[in-house]
PDB file of N, CA and C in Angstrom:
ATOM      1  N   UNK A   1       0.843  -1.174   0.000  1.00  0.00           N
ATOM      2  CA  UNK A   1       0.000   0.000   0.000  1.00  0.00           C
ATOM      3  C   UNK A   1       0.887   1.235   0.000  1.00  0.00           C
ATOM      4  N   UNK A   2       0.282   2.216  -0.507  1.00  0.00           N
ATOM      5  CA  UNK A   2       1.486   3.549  -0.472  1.00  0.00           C
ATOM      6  C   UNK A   2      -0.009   4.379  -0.401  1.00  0.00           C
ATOM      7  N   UNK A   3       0.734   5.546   0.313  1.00  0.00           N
ATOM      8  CA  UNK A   3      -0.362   6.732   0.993  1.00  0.00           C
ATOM      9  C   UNK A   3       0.877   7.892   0.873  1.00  0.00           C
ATOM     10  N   UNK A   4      -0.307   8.958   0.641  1.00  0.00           N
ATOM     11  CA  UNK A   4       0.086  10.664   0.963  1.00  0.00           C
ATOM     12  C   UNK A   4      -0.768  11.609   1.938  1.00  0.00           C
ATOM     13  N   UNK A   5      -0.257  11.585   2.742  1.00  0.00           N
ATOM     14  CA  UNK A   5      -0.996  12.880   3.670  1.00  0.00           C
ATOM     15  C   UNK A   5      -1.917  11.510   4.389  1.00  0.00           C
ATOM     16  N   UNK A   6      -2.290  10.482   4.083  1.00  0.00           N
ATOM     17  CA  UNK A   6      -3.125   9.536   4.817  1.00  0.00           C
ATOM     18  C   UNK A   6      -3.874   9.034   3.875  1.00  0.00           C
ATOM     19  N   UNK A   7      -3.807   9.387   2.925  1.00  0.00           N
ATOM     20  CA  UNK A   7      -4.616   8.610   1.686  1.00  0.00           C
ATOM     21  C   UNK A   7      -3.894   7.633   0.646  1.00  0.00           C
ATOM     22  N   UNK A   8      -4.839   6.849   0.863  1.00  0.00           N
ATOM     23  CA  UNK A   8      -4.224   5.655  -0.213  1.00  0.00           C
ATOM     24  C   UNK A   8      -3.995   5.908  -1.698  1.00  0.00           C
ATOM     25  N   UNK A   9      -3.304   6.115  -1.816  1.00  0.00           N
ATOM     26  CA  UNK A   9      -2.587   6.325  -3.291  1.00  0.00           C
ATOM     27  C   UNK A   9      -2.755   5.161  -4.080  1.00  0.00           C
ATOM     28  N   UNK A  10      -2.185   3.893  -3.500  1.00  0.00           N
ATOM     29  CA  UNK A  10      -1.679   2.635  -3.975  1.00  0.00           C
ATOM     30  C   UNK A  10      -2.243   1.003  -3.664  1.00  0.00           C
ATOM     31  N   UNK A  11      -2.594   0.547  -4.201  1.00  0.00           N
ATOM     32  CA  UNK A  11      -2.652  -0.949  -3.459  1.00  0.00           C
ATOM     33  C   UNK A  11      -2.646  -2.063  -4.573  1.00  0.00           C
ATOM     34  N   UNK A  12      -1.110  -2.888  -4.073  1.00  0.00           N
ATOM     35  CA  UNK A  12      -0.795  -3.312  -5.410  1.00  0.00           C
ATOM     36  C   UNK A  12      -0.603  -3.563  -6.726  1.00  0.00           C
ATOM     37  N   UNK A  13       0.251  -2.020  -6.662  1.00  0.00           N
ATOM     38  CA  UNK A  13       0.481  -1.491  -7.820  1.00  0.00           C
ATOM     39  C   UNK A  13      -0.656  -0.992  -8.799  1.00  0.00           C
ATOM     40  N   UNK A  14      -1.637  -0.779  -8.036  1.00  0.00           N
ATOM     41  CA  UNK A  14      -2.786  -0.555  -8.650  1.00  0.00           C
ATOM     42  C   UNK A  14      -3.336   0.928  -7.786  1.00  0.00           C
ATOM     43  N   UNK A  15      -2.875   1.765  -9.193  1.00  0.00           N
ATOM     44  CA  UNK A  15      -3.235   3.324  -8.303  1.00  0.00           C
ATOM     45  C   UNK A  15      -4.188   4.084  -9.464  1.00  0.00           C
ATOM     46  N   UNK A  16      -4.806   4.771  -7.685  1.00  0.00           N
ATOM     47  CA  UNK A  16      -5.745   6.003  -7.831  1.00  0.00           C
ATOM     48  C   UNK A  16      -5.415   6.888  -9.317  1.00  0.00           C
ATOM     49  N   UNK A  17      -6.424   7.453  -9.700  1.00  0.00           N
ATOM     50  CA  UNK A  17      -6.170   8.211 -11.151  1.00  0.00           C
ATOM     51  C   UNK A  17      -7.429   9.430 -11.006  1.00  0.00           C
ATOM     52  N   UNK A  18      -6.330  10.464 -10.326  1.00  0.00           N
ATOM     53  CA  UNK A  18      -7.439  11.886  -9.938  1.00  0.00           C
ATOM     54  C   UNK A  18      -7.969  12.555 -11.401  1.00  0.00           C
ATOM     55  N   UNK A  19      -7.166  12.270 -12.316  1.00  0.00           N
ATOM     56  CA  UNK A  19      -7.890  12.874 -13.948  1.00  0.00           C
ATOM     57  C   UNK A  19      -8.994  12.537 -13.786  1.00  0.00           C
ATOM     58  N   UNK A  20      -9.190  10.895 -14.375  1.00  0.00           N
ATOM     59  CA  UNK A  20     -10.450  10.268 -14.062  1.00  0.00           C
ATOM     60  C   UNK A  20     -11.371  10.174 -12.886  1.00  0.00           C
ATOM     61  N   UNK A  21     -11.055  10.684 -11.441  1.00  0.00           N
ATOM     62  CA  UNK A  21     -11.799  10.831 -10.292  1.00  0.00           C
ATOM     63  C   UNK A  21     -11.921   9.185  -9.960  1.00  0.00           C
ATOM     64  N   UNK A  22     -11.191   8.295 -10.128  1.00  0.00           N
ATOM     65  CA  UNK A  22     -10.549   6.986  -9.346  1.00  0.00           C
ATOM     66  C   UNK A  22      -9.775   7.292  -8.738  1.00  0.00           C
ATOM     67  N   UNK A  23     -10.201   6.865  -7.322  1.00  0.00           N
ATOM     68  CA  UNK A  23      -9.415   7.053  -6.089  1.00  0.00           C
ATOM     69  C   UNK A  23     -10.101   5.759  -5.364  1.00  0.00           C
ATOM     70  N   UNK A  24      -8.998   5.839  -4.084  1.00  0.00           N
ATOM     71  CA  UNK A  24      -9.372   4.217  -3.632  1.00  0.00           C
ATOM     72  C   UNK A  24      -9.834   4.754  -2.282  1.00  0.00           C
ATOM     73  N   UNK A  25     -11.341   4.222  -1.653  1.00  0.00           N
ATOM     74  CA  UNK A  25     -12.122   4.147  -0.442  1.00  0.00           C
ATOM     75  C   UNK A  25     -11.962   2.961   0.196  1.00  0.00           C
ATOM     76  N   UNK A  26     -12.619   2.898   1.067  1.00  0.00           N
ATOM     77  CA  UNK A  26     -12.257   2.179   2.342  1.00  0.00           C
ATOM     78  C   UNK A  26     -13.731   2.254   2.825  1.00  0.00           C
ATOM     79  N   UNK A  27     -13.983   0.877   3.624  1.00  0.00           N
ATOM     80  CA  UNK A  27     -15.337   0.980   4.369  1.00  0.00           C
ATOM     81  C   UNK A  27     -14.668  -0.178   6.002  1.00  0.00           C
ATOM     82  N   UNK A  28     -15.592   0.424   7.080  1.00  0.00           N
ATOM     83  CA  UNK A  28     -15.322  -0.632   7.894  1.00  0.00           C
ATOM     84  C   UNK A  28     -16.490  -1.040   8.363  1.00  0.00           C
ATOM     85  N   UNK A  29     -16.484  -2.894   8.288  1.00  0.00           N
ATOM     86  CA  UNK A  29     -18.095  -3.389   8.868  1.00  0.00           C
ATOM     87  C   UNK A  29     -18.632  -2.425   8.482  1.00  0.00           C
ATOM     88  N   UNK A  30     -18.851  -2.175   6.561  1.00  0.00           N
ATOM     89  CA  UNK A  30     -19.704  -1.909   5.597  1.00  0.00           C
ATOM     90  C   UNK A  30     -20.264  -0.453   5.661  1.00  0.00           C
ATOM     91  N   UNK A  31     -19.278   0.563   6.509  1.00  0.00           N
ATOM     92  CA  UNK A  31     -19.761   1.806   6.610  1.00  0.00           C
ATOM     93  C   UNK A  31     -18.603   2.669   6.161  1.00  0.00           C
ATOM     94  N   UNK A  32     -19.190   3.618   5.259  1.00  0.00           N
ATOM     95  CA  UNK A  32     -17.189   4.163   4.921  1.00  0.00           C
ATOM     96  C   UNK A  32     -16.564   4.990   6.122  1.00  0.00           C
ATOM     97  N   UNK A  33     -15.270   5.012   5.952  1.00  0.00           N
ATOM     98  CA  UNK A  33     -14.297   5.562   7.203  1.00  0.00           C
ATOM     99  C   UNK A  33     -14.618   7.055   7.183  1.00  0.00           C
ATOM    100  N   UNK A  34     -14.154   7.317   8.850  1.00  0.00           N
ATOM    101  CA  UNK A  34     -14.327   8.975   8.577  1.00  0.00           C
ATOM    102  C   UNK A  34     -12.374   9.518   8.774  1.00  0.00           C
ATOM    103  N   UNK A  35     -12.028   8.542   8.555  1.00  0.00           N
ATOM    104  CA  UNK A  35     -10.901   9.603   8.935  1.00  0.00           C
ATOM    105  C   UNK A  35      -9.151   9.130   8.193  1.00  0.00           C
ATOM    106  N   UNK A  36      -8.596   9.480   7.530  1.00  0.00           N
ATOM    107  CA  UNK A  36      -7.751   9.067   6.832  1.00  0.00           C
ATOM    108  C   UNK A  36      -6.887   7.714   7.016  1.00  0.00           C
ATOM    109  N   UNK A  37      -6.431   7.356   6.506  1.00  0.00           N
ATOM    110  CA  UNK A  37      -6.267   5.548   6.592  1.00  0.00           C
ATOM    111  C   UNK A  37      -4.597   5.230   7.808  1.00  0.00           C
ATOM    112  N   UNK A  38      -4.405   6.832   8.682  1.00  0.00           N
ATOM    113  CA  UNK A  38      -3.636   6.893   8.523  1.00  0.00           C
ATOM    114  C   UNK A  38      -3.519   6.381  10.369  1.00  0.00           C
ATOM    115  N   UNK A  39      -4.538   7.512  10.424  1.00  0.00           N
ATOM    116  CA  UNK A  39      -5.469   7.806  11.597  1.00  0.00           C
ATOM    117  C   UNK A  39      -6.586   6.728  11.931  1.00  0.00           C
ATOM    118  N   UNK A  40      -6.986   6.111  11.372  1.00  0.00           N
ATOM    119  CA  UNK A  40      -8.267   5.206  11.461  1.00  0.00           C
ATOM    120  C   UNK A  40      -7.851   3.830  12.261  1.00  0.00           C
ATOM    121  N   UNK A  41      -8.320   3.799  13.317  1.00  0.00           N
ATOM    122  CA  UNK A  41      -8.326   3.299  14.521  1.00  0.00           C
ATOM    123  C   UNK A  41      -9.664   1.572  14.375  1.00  0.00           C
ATOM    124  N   UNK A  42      -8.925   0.158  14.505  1.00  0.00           N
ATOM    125  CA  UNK A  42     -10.180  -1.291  13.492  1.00  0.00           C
ATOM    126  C   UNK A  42      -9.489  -1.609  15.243  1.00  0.00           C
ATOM    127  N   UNK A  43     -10.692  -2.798  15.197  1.00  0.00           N
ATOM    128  CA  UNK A  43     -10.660  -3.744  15.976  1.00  0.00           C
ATOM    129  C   UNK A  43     -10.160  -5.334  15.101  1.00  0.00           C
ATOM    130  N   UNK A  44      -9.714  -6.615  16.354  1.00  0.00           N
ATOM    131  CA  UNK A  44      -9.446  -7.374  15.728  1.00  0.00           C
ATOM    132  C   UNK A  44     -10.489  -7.899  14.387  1.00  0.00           C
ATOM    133  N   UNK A  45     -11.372  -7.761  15.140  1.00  0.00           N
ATOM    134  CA  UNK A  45     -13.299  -8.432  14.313  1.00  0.00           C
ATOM    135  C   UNK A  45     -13.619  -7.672  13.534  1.00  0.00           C
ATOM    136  N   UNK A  46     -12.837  -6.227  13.165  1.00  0.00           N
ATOM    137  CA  UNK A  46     -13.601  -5.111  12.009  1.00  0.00           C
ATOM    138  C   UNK A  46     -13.059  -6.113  11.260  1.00  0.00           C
ATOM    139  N   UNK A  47     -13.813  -5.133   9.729  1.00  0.00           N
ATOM    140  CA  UNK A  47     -13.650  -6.103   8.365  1.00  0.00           C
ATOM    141  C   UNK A  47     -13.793  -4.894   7.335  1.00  0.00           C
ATOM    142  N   UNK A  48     -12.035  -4.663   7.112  1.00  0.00           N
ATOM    143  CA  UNK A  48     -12.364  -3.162   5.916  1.00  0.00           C
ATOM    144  C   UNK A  48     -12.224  -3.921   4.841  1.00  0.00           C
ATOM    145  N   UNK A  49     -12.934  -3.071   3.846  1.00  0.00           N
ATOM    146  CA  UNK A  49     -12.449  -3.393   2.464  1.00  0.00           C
ATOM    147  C   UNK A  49     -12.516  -2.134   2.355  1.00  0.00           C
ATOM    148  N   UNK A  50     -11.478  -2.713   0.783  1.00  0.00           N
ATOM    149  CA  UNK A  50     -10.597  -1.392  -0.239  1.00  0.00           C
ATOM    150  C   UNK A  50     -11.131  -1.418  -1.310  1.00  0.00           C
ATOM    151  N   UNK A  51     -11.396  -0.495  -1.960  1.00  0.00           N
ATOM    152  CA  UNK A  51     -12.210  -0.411  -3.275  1.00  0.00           C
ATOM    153  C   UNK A  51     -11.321   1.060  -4.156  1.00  0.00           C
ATOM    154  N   UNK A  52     -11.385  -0.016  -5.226  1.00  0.00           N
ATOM    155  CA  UNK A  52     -10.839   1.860  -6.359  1.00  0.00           C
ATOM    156  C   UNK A  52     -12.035   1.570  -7.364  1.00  0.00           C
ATOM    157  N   UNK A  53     -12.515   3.194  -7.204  1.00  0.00           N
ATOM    158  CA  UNK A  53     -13.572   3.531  -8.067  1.00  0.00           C
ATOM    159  C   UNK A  53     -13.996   5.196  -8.118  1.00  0.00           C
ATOM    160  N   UNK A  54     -14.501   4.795  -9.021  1.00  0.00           N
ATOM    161  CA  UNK A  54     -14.853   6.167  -9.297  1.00  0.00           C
ATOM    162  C   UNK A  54     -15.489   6.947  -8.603  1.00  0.00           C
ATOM    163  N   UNK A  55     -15.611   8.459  -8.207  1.00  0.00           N
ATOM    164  CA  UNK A  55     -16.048   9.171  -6.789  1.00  0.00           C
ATOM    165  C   UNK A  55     -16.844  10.368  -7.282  1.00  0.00           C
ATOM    166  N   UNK A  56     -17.624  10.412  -6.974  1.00  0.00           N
ATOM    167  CA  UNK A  56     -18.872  11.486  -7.974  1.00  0.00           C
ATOM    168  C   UNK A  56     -18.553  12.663  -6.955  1.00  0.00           C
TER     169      UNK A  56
END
């Protein structure tokens, strides 16, 4: 994973593209995060997923 300022830039070699407004989110136990990936505080039992997609 590679990050700037707390944001995921990267995840396996597979990066964000701000032209196109693909950028990669994050949800935990199916609710999105409030706070940069940097800062964001899971339990053993959370369950994030990573998603790159497009961001309206």
């Amino acid at each position: 994973m590679q990050e700037t300022k707390g944001f995921i830039t990267a995840i396996d070699g597979k990066k964000q593209n701000p032209k196109k407004k693909i950028y990669w989110t994050y949800t935990i136990n199916g609710k999105w995060a409030t706070k940069v990936v940097t800062q964001q505080k899971v339990a053993n039992k959370d369950k994030v997923k990573f998603t790159l997609d497009k961001v309206k």
